[in-house]
PDB file of N, CA and C in Angstrom:
ATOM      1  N   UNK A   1     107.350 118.239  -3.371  1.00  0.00           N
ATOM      2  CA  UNK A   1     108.280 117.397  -2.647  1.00  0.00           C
ATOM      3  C   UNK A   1     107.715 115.976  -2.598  1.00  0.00           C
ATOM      4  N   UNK A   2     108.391 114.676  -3.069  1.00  0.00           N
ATOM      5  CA  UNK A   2     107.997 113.625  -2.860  1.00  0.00           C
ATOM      6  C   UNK A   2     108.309 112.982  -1.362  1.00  0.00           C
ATOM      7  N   UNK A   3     107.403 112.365  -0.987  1.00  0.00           N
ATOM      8  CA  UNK A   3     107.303 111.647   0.321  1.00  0.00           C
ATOM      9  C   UNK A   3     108.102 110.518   0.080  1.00  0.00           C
ATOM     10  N   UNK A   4     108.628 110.305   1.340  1.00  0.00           N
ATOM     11  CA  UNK A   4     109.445 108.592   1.595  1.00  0.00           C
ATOM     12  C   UNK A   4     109.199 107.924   2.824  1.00  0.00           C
ATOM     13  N   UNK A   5     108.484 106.633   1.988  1.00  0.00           N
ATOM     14  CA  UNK A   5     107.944 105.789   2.845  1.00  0.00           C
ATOM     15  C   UNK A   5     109.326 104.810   4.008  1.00  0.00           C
ATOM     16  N   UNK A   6     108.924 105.170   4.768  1.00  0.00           N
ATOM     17  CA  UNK A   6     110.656 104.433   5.795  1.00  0.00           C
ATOM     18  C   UNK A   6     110.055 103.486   6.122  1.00  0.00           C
ATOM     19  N   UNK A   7     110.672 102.036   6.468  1.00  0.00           N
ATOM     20  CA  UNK A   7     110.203 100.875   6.954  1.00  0.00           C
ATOM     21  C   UNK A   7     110.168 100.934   8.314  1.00  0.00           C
ATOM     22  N   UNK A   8     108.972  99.894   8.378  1.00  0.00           N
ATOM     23  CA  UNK A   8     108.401  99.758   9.724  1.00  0.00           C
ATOM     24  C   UNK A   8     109.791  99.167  10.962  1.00  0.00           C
ATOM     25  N   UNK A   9     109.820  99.359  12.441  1.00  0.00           N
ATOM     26  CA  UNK A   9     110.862  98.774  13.399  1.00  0.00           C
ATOM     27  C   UNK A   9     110.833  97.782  13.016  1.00  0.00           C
ATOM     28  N   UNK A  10     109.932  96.968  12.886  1.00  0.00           N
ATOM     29  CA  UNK A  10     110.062  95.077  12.839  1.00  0.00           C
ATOM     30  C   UNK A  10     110.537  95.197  11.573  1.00  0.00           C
ATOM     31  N   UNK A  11     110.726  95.441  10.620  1.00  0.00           N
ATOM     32  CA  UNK A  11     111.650  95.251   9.518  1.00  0.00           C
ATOM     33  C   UNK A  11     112.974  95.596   9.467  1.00  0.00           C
ATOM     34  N   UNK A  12     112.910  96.207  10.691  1.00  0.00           N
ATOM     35  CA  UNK A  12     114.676  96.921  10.881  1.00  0.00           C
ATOM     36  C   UNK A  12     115.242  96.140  11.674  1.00  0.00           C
ATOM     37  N   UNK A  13     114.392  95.121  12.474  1.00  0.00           N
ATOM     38  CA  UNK A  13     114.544  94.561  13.815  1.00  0.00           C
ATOM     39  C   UNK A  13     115.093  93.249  12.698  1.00  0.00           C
ATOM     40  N   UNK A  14     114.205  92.905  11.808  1.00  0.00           N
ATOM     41  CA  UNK A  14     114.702  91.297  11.368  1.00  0.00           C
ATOM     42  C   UNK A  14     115.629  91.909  10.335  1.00  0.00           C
ATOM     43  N   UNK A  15     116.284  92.844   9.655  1.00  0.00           N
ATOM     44  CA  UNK A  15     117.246  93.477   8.865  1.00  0.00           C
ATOM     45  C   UNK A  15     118.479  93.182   9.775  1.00  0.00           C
ATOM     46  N   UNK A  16     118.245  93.709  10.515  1.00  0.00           N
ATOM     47  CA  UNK A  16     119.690  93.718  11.852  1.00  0.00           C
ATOM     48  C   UNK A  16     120.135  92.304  12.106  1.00  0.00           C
ATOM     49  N   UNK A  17     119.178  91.564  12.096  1.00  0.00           N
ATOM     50  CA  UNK A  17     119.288  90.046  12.254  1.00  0.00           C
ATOM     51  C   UNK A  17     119.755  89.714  11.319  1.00  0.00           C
ATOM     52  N   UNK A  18     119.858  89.881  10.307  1.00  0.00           N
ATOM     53  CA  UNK A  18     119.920  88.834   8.879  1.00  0.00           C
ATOM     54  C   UNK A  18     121.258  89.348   9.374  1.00  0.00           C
ATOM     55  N   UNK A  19     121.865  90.487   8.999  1.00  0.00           N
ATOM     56  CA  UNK A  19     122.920  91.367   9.275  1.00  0.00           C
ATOM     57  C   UNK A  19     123.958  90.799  10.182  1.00  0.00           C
ATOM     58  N   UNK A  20     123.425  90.481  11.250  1.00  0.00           N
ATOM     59  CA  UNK A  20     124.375  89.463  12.284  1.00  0.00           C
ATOM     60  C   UNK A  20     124.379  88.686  12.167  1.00  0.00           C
ATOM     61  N   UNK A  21     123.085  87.843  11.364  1.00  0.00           N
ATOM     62  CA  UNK A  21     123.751  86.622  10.919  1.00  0.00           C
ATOM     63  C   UNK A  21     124.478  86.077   9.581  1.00  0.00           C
ATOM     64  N   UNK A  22     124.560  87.489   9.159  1.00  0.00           N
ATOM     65  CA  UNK A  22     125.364  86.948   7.510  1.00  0.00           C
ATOM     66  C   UNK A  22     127.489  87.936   8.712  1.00  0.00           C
ATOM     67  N   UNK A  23     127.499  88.238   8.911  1.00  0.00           N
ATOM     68  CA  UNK A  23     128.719  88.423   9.859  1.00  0.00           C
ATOM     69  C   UNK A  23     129.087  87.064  10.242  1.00  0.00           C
ATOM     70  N   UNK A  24     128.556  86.001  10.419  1.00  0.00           N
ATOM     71  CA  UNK A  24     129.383  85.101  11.097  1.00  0.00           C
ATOM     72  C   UNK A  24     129.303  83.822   9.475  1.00  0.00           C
ATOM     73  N   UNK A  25     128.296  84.405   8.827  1.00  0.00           N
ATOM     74  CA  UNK A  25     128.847  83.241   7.513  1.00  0.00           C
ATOM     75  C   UNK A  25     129.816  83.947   6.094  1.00  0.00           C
ATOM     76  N   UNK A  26     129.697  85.339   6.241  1.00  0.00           N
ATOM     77  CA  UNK A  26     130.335  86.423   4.719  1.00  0.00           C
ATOM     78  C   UNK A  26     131.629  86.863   5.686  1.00  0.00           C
ATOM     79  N   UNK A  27     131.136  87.499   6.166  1.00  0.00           N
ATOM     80  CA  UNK A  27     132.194  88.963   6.763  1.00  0.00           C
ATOM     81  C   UNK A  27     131.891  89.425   8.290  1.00  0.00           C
ATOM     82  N   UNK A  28     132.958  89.681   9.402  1.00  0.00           N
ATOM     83  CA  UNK A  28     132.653  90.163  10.863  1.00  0.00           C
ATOM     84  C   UNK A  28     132.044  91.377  10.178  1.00  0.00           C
ATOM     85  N   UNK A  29     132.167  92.375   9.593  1.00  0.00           N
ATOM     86  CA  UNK A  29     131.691  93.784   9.116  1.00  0.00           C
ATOM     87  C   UNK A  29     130.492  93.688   9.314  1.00  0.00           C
ATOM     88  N   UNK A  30     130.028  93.150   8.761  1.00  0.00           N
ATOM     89  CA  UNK A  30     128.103  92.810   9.076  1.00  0.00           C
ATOM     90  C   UNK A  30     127.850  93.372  10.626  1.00  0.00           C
ATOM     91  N   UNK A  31     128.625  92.817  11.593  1.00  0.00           N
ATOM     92  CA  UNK A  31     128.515  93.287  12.947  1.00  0.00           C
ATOM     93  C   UNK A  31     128.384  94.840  12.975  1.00  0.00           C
ATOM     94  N   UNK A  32     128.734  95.462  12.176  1.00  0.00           N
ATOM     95  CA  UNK A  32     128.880  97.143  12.384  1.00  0.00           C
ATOM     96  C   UNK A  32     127.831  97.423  11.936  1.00  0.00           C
ATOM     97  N   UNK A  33     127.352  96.934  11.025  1.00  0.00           N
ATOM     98  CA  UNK A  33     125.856  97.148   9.475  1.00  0.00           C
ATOM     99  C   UNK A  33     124.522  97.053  10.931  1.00  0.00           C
ATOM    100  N   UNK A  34     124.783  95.945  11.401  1.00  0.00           N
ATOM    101  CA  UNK A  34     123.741  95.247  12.281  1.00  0.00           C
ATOM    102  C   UNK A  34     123.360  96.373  13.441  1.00  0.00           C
ATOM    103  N   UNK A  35     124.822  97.062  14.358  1.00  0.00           N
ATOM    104  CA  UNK A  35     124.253  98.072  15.131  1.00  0.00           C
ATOM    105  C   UNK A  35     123.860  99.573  14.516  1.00  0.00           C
ATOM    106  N   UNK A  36     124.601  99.574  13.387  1.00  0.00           N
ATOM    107  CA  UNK A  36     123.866 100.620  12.785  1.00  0.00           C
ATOM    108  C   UNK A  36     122.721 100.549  12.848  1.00  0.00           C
ATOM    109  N   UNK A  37     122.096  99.875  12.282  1.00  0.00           N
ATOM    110  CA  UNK A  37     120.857  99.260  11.722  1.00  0.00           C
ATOM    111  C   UNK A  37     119.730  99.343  13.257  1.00  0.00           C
ATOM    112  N   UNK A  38     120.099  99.052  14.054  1.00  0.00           N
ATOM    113  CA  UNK A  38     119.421  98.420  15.661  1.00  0.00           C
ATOM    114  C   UNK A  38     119.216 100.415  16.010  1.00  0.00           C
ATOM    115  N   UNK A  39     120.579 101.035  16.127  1.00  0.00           N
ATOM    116  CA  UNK A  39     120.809 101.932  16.539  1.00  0.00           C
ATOM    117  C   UNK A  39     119.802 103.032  15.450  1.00  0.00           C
ATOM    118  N   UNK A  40     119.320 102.762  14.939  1.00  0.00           N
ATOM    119  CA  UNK A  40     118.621 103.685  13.657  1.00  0.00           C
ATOM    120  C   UNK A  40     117.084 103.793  14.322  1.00  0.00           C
ATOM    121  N   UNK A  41     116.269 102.285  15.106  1.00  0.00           N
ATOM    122  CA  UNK A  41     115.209 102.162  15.247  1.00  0.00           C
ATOM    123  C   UNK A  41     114.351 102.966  16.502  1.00  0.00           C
ATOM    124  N   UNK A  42     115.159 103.585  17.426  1.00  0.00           N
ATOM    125  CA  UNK A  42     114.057 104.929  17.798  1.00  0.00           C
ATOM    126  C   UNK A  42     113.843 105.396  16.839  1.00  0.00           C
ATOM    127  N   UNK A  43     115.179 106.082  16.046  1.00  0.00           N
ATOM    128  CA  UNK A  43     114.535 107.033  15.357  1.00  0.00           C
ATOM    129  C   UNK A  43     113.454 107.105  14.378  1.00  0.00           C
ATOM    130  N   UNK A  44     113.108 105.763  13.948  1.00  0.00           N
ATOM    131  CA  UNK A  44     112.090 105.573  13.126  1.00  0.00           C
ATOM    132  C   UNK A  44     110.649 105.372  14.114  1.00  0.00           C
ATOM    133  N   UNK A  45     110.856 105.028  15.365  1.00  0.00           N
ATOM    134  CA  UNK A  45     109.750 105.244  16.139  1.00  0.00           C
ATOM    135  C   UNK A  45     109.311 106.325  16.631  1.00  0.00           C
ATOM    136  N   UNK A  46     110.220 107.564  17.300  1.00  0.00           N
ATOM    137  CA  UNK A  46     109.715 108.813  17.512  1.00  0.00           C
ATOM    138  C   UNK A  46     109.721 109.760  16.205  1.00  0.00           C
ATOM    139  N   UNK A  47     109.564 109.428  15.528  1.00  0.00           N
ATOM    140  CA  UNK A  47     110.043 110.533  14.058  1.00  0.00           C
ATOM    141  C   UNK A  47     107.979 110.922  13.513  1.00  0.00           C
ATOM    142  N   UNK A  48     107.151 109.922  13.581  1.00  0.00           N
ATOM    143  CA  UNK A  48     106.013 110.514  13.689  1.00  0.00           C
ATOM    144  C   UNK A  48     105.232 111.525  14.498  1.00  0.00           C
ATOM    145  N   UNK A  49     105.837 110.928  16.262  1.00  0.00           N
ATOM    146  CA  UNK A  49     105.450 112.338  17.184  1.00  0.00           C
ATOM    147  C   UNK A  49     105.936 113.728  17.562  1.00  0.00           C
ATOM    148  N   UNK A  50     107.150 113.980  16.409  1.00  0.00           N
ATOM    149  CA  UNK A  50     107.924 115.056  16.144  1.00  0.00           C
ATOM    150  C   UNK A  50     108.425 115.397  14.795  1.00  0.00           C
ATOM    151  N   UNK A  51     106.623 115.755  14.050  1.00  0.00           N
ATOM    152  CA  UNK A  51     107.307 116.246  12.618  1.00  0.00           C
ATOM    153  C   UNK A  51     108.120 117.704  12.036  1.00  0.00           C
ATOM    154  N   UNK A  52     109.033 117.454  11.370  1.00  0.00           N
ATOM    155  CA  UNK A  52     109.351 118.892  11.109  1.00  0.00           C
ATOM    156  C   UNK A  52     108.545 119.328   9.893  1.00  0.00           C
ATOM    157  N   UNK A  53     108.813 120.572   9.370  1.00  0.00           N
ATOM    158  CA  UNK A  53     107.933 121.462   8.196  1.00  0.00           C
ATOM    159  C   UNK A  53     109.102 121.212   7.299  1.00  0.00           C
ATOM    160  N   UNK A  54     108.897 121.107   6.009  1.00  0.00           N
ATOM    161  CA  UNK A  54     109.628 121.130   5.353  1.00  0.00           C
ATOM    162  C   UNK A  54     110.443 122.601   4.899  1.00  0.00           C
ATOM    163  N   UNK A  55     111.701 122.679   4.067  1.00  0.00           N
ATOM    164  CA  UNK A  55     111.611 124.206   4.106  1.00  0.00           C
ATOM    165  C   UNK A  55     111.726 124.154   2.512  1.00  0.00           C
ATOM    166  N   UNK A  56     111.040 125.911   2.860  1.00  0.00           N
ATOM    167  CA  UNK A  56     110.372 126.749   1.653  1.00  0.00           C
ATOM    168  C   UNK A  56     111.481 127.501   0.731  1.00  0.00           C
TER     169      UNK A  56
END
């Protein structure tokens, strides 16, 4: 099984940003991309102190 490296919060944190700020110069849609994006970052913070096993 290959591993996947997920990006760090502060990269999700300034992702979300770019995100809200390309919404007010491209497209409002960006606004949805942006809380996705915000809304994603527990999970990339508790996801180390609760690993699962992969299955067999």
């Amino acid at each position: 099984m290959k591993k996947v490296k997920v990006p760090k919060p502060m990269r999700m944190v300034w992702g979300s940003l770019i995100a809200y700020w390309l919404s007010g110069v491209i497209n409002p849609a960006f606004v949805a991309i942006a809380v996705m994006i915000v809304l994603y970052i527990p999970i990339l913070i508790t996801d180390p102190y609760f690993p699962t096993k992969p299955e067999e």
